[in-house]
C-alpha atoms as a PDB file:
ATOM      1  CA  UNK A   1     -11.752  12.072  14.321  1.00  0.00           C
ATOM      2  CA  UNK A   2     -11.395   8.494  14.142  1.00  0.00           C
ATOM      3  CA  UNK A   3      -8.024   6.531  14.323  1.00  0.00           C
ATOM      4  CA  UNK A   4      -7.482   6.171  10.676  1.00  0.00           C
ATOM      5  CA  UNK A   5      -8.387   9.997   9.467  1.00  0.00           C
ATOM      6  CA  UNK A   6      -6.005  11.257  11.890  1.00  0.00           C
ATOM      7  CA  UNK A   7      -3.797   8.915  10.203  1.00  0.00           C
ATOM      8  CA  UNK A   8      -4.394  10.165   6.957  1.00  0.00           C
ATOM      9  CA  UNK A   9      -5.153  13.990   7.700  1.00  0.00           C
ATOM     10  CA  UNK A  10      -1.432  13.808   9.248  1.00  0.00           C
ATOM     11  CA  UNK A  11       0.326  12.419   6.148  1.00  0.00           C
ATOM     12  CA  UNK A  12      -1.440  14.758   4.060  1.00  0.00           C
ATOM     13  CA  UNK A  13      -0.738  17.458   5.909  1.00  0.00           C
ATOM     14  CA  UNK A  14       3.251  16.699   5.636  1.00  0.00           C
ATOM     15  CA  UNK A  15       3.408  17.292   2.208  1.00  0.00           C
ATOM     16  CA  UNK A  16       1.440  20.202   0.249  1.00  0.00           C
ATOM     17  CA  UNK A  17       0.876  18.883  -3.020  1.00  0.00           C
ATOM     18  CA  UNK A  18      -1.392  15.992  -1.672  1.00  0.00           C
ATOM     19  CA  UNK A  19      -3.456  18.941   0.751  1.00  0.00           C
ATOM     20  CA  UNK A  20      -6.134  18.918  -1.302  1.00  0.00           C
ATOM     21  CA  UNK A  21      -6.522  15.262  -1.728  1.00  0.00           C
ATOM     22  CA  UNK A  22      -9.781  13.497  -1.525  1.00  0.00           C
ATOM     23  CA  UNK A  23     -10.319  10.909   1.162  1.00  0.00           C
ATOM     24  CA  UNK A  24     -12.336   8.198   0.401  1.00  0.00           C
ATOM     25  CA  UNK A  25     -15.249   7.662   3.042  1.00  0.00           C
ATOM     26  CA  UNK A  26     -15.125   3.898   3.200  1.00  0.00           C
ATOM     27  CA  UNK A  27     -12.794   1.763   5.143  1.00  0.00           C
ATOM     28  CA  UNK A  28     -10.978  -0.043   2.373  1.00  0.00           C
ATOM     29  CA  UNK A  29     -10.213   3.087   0.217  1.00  0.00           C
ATOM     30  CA  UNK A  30      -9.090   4.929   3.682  1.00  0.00           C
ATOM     31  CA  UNK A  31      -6.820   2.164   4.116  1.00  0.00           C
ATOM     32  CA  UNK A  32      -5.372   2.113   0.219  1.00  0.00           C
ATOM     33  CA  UNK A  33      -4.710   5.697   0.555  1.00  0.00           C
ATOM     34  CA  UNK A  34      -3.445   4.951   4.413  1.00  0.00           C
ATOM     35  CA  UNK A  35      -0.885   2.692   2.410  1.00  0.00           C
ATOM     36  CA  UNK A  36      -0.341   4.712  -0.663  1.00  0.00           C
ATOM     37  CA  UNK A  37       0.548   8.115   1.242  1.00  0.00           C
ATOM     38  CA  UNK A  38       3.128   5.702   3.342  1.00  0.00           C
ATOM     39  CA  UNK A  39       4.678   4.594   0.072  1.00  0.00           C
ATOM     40  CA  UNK A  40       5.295   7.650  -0.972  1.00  0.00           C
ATOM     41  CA  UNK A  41       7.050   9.100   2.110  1.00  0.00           C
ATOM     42  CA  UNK A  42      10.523   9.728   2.168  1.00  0.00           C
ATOM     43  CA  UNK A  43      11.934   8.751   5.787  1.00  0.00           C
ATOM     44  CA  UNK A  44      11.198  11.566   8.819  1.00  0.00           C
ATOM     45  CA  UNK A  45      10.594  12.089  12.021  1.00  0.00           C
ATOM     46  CA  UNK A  46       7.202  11.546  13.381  1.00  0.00           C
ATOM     47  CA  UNK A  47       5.281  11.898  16.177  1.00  0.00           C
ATOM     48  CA  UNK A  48       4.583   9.669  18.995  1.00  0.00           C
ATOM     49  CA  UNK A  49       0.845  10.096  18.583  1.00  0.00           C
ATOM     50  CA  UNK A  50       1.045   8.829  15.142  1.00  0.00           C
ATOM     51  CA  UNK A  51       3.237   5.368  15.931  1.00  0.00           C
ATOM     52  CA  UNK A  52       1.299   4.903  17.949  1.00  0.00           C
ATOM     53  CA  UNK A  53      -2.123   4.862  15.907  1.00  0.00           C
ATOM     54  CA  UNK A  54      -0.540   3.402  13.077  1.00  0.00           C
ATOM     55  CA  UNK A  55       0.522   0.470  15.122  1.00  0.00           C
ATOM     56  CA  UNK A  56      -2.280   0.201  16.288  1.00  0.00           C
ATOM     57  CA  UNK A  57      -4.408   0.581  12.708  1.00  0.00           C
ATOM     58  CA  UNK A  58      -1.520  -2.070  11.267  1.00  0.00           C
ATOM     59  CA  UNK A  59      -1.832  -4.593  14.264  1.00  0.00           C
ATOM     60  CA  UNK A  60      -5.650  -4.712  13.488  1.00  0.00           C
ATOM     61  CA  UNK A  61      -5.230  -5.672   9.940  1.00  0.00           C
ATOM     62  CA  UNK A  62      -2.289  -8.004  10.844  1.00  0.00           C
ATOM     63  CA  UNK A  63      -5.388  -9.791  13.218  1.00  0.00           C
ATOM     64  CA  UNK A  64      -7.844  -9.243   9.929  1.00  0.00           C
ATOM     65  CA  UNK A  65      -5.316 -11.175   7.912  1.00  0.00           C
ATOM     66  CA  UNK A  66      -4.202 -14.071  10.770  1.00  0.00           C
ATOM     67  CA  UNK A  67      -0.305 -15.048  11.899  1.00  0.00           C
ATOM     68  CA  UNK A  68       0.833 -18.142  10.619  1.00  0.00           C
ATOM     69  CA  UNK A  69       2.951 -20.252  12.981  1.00  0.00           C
ATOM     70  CA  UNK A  70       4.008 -22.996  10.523  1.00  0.00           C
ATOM     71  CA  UNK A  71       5.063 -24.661  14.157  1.00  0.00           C
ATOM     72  CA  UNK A  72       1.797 -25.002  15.539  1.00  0.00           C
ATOM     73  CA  UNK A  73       0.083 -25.988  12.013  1.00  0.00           C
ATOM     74  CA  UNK A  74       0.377 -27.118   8.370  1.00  0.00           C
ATOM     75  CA  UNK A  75      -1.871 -24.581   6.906  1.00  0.00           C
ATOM     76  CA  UNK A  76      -0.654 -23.785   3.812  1.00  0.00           C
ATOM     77  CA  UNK A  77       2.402 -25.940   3.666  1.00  0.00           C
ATOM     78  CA  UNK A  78       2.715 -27.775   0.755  1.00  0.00           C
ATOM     79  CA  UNK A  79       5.920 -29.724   1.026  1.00  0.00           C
ATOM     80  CA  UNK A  80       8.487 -31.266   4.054  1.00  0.00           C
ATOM     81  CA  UNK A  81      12.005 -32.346   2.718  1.00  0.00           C
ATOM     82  CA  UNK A  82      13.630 -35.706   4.138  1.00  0.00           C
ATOM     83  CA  UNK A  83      15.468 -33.677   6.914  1.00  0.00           C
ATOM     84  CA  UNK A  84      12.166 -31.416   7.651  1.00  0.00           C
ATOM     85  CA  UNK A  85      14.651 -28.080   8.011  1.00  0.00           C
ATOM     86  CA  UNK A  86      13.389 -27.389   4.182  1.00  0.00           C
ATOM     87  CA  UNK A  87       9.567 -26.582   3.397  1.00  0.00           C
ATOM     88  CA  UNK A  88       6.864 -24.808   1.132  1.00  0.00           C
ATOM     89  CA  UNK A  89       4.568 -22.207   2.778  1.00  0.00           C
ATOM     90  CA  UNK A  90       2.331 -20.584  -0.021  1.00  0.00           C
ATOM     91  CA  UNK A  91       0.804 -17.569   0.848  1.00  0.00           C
ATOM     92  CA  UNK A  92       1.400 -13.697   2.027  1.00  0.00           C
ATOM     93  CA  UNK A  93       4.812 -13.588   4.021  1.00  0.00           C
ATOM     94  CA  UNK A  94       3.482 -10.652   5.815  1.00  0.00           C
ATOM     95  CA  UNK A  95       1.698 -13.063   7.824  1.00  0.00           C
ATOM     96  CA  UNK A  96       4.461 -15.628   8.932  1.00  0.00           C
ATOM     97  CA  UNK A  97       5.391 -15.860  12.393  1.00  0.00           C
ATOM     98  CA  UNK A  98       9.266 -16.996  12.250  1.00  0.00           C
ATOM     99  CA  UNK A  99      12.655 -15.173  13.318  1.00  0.00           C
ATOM    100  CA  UNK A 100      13.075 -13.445  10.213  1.00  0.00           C
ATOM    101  CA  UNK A 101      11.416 -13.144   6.613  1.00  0.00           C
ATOM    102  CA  UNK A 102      13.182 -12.406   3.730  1.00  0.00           C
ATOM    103  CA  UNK A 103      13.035  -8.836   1.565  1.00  0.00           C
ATOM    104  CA  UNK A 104      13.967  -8.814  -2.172  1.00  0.00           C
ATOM    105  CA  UNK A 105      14.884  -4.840  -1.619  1.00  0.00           C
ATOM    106  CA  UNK A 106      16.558  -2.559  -4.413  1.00  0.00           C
ATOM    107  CA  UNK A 107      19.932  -0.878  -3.629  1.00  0.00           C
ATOM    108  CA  UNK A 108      18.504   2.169  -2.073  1.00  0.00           C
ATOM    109  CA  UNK A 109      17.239  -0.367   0.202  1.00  0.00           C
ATOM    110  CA  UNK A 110      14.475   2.030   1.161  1.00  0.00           C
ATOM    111  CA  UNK A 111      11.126  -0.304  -0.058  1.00  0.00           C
ATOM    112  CA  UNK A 112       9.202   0.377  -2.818  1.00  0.00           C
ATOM    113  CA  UNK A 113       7.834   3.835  -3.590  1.00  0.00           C
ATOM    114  CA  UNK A 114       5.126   3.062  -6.053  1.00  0.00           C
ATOM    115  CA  UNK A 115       1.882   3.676  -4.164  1.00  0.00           C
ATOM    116  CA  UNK A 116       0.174   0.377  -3.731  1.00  0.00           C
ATOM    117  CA  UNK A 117       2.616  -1.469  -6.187  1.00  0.00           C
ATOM    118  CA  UNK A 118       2.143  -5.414  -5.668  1.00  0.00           C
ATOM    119  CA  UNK A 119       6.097  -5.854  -5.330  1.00  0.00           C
ATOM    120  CA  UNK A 120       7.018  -7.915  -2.004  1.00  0.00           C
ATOM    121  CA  UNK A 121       9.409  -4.664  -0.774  1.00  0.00           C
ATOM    122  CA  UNK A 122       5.743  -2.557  -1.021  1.00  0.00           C
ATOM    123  CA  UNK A 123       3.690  -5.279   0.987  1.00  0.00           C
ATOM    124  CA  UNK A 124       6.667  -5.860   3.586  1.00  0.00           C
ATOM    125  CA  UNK A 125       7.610  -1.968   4.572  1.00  0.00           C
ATOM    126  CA  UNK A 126       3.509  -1.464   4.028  1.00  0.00           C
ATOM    127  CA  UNK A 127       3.187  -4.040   6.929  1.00  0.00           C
ATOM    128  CA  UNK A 128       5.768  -2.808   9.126  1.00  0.00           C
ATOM    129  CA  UNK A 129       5.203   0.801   9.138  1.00  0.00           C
ATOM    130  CA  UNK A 130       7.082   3.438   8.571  1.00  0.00           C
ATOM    131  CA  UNK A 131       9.734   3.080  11.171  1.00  0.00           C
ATOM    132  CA  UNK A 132      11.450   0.517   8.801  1.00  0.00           C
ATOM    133  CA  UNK A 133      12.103   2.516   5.859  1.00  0.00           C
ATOM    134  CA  UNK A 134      13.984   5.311   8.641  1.00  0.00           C
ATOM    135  CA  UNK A 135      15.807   2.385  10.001  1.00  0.00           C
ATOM    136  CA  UNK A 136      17.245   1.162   6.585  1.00  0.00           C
ATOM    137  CA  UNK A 137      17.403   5.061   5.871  1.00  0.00           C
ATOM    138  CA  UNK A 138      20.149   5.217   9.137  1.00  0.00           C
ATOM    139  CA  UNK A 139      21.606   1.975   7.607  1.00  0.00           C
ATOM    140  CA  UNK A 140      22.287   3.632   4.236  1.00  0.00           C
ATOM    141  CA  UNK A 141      23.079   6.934   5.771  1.00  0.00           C
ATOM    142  CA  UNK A 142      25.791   4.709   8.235  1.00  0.00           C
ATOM    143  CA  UNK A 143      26.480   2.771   4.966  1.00  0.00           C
ATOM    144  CA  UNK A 144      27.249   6.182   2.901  1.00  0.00           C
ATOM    145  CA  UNK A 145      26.397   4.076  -0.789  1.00  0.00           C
ATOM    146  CA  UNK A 146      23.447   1.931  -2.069  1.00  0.00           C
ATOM    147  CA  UNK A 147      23.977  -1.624  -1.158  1.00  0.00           C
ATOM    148  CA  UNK A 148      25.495  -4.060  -3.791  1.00  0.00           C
ATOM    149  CA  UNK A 149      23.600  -6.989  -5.337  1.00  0.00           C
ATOM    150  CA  UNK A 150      24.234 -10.304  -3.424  1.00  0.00           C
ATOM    151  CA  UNK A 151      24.797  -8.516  -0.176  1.00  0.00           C
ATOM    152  CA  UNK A 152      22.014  -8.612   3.293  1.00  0.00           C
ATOM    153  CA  UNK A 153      21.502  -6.373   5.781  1.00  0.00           C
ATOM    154  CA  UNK A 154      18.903  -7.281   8.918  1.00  0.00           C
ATOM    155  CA  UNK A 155      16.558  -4.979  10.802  1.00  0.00           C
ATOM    156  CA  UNK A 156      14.059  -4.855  13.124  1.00  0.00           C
ATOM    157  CA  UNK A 157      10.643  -6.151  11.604  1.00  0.00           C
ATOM    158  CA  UNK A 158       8.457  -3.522  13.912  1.00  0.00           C
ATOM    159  CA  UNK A 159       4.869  -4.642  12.869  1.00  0.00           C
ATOM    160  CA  UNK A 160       5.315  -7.806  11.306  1.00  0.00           C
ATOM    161  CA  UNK A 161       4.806 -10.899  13.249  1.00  0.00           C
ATOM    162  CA  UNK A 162       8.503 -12.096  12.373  1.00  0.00           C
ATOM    163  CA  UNK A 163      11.381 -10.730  14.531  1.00  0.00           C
ATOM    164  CA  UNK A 164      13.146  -9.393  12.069  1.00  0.00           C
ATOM    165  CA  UNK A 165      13.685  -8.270   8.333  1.00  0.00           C
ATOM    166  CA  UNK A 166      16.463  -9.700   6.054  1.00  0.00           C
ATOM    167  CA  UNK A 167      17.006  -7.201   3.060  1.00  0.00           C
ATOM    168  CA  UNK A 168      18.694  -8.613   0.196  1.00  0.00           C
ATOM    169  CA  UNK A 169      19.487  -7.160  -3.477  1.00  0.00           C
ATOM    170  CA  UNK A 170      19.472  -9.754  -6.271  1.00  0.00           C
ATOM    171  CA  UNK A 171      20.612  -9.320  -9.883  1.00  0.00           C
ATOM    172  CA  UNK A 172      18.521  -7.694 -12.597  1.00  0.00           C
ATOM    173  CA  UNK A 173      17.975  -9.115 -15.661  1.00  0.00           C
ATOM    174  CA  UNK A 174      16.404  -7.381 -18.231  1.00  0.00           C
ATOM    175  CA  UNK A 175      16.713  -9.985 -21.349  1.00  0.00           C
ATOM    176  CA  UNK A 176      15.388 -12.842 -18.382  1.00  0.00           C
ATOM    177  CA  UNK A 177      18.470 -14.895 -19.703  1.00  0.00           C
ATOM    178  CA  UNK A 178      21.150 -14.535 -16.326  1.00  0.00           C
ATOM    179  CA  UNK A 179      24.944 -14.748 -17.235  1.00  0.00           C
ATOM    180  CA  UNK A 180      27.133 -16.571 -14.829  1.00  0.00           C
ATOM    181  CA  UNK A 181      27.608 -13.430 -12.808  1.00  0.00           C
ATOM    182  CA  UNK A 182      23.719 -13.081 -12.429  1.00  0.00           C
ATOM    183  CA  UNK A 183      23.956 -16.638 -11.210  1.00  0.00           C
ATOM    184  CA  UNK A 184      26.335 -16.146  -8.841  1.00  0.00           C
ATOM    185  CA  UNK A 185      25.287 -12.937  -7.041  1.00  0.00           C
ATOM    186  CA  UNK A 186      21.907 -14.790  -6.648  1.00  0.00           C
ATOM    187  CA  UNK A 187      23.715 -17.456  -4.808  1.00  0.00           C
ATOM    188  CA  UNK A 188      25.520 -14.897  -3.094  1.00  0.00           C
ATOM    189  CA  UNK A 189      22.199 -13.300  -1.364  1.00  0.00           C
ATOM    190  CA  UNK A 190      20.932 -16.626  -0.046  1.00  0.00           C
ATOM    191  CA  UNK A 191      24.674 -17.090   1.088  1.00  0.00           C
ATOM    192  CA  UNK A 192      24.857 -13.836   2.792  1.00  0.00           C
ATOM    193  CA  UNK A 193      21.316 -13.956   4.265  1.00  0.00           C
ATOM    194  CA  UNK A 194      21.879 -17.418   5.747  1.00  0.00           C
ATOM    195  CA  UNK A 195      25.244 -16.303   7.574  1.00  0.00           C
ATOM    196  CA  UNK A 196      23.578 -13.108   8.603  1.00  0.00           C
ATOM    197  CA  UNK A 197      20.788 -15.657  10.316  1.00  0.00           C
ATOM    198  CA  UNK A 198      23.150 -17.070  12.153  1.00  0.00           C
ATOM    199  CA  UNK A 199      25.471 -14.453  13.163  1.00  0.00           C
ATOM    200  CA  UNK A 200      22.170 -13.628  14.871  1.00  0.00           C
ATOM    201  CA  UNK A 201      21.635 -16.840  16.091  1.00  0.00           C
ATOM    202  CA  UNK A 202      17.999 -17.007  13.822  1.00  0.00           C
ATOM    203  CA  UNK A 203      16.183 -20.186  14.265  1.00  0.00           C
ATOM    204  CA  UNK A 204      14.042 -19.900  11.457  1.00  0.00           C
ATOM    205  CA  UNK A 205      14.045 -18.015   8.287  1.00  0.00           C
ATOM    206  CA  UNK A 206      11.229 -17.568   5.448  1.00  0.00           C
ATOM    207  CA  UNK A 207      12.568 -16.601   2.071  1.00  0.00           C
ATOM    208  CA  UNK A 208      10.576 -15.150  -0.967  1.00  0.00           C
ATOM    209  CA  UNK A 209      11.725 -16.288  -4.696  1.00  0.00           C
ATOM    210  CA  UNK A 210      14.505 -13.297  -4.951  1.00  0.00           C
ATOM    211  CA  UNK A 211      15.036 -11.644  -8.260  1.00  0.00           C
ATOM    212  CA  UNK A 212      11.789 -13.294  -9.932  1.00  0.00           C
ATOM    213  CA  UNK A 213       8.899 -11.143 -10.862  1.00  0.00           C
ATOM    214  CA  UNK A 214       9.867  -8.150 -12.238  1.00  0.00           C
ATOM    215  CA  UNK A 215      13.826  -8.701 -12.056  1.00  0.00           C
ATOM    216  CA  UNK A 216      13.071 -11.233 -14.545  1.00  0.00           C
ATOM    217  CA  UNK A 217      15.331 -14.064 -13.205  1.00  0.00           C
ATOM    218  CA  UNK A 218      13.734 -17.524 -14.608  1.00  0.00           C
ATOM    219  CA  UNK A 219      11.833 -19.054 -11.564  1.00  0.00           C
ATOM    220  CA  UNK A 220      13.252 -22.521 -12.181  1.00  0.00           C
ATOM    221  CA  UNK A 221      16.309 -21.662 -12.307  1.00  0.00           C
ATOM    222  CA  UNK A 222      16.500 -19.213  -9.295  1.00  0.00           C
ATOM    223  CA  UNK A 223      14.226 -21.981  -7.448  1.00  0.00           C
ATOM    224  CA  UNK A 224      17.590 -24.291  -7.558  1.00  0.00           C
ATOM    225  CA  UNK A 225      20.068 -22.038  -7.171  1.00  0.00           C
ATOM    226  CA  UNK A 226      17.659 -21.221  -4.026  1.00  0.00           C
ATOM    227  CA  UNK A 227      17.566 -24.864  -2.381  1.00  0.00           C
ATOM    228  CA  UNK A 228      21.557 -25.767  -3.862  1.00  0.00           C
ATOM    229  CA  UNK A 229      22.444 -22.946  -1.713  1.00  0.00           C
ATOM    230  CA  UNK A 230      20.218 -23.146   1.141  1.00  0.00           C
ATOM    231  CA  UNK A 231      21.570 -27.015   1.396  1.00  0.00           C
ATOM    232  CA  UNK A 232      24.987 -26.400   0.876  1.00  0.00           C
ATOM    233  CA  UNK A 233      25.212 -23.852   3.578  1.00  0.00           C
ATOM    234  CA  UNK A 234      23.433 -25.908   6.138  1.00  0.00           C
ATOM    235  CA  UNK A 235      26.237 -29.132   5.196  1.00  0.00           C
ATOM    236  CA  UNK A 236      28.738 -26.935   5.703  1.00  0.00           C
ATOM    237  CA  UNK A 237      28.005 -25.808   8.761  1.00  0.00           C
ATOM    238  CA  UNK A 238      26.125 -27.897  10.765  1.00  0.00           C
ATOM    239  CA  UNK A 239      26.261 -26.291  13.953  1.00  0.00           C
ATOM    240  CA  UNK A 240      24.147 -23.519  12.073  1.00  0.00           C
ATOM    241  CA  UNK A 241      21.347 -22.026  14.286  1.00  0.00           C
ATOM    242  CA  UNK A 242      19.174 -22.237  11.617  1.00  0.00           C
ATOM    243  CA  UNK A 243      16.736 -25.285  12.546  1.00  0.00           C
ATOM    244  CA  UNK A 244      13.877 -24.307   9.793  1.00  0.00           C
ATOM    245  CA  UNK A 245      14.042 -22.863   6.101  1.00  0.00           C
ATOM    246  CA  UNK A 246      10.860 -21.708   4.335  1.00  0.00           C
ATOM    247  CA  UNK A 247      10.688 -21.065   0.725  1.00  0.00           C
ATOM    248  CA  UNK A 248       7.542 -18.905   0.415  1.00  0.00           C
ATOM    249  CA  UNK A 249       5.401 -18.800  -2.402  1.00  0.00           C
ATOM    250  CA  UNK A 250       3.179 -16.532  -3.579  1.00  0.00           C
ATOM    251  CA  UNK A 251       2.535 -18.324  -7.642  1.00  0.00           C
ATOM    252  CA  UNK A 252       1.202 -21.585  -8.225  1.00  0.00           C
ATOM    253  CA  UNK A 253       4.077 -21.944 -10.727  1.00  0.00           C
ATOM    254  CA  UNK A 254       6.620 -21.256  -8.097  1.00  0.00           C
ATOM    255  CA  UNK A 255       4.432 -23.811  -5.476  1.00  0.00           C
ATOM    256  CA  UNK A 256       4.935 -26.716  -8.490  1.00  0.00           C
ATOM    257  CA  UNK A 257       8.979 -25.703  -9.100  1.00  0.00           C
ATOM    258  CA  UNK A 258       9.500 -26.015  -5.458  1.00  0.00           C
ATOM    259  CA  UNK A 259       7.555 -28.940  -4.726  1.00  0.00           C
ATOM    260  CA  UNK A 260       9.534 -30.728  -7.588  1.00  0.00           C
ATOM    261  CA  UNK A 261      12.713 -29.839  -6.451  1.00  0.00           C
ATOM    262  CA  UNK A 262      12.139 -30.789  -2.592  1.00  0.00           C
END
């Protein structure tokens, strides 16, 4: 049995209902169920046998896809602001080699339980492995309630080529028109990631565009709330650790809004 059908045979055999699931014979639909069955996995033990292979399996693909050290090269990075601690990286996240990326969780803070669901939460736990969803699952347990919006919580990043993982939950807005407490509490996460950075003494720190996408926050708007923040935290405290700020991209629209603004 190869690496990735012991993978799979063990994840269906941890739950009944999926025993008598199909497994697709070629390498991309082993891996898309590889992922989905992940997704769907509520945080347990496992074996020491299976870390291991799944690191191994997710260490491959990380290769497949290629690290990005935005220190060693420009690839990808659209824009530089005047004091070169701000710039535009478009592209998957997953990928970035800096201190810590940035996770726009929701307040179970548990990632995304959709199978295969495009969401950044899904392709960042996906990435890791499973080990982070238990370790935010101990940080809830710890916690003993789901986490508030405009709060951050760090943890290991296990499989991802960053150090670490910076969960935040941003405001929801279902009418896409924010109120000034929406505003706020978005300005609160980059707030409360950024002093989290440096409480850890984080050099470098990739954010995603929190609260866009499906919590429906306008992307211009949360774009400069985003940098107003970011470079009011950094003039107020200039002996900040933080030496590099990344606003990652994945949409052309958000590339344009943050070029403009920079």
């Amino acid at each position: 049995m190869n690496r990735l059908d012991y993978l799979i045979d063990y994840l269906l055999k941890e739950d009944p209902q999926y025993s008598e699931m199909q497994v697709p014979s070629d390498l991309q639909g082993k891996r898309d169920l590889f992922r989905a069955l992940r997704n769907v996995r509520w945080p347990k033990p496992v074996s020491e046998d299976f870390l291991r292979l799944q690191d191994e399996e997710l260490q491959e693909q990380l290769m497949e896809k290629g690290v990005v050290e935005l220190n060693a090269c420009r690839d990808g990075v659209h824009t530089v602001s005047t004091n070169k601690q701000l710039l535009i990286w478009q592209g998957d996240i997953t990928r970035l080699k800096v201190d810590a990326i940035v996770n726009a969780a929701n307040s179970q803070m548990l990632g995304c339980f959709h199978p295969l669901h495009k969401c950044i939460d899904n392709a960042i736990h996906s990435a890791a492995g499973v080990q982070l969803r238990e370790e935010c699952h101990q940080l809830m347990l710890q916690q003993g309630h789901e986490e508030s919006t405009g709060q951050a919580k760090i943890t290991k990043a296990y499989n991802l080529p960053c150090k670490y993982v910076i969960h935040t939950v941003g405001p929801i807005i279902p009418t896409g028109i924010p109120n000034p407490l929406q505003k706020e509490q978005l300005a609160s996460c980059y707030r409360s990631i950024m002093q989290l950075a440096d409480e850890n003494r984080l050099e470098s720190i990739a954010f995603c565009c929190i609260s866009t996408g499906e919590f429906r926050f306008p992307n211009q708007l949360a774009a400069e709330i985003a940098v107003r923040t970011v470079n009011d935290y950094l003039t107020e405290h200039p002996d900040s650790s933080i030496k590099q700020v990344v606003f990652n991209v994945f949409k052309d629209i958000d590339r344009d809004i943050y070029q403009r603004l920079l």
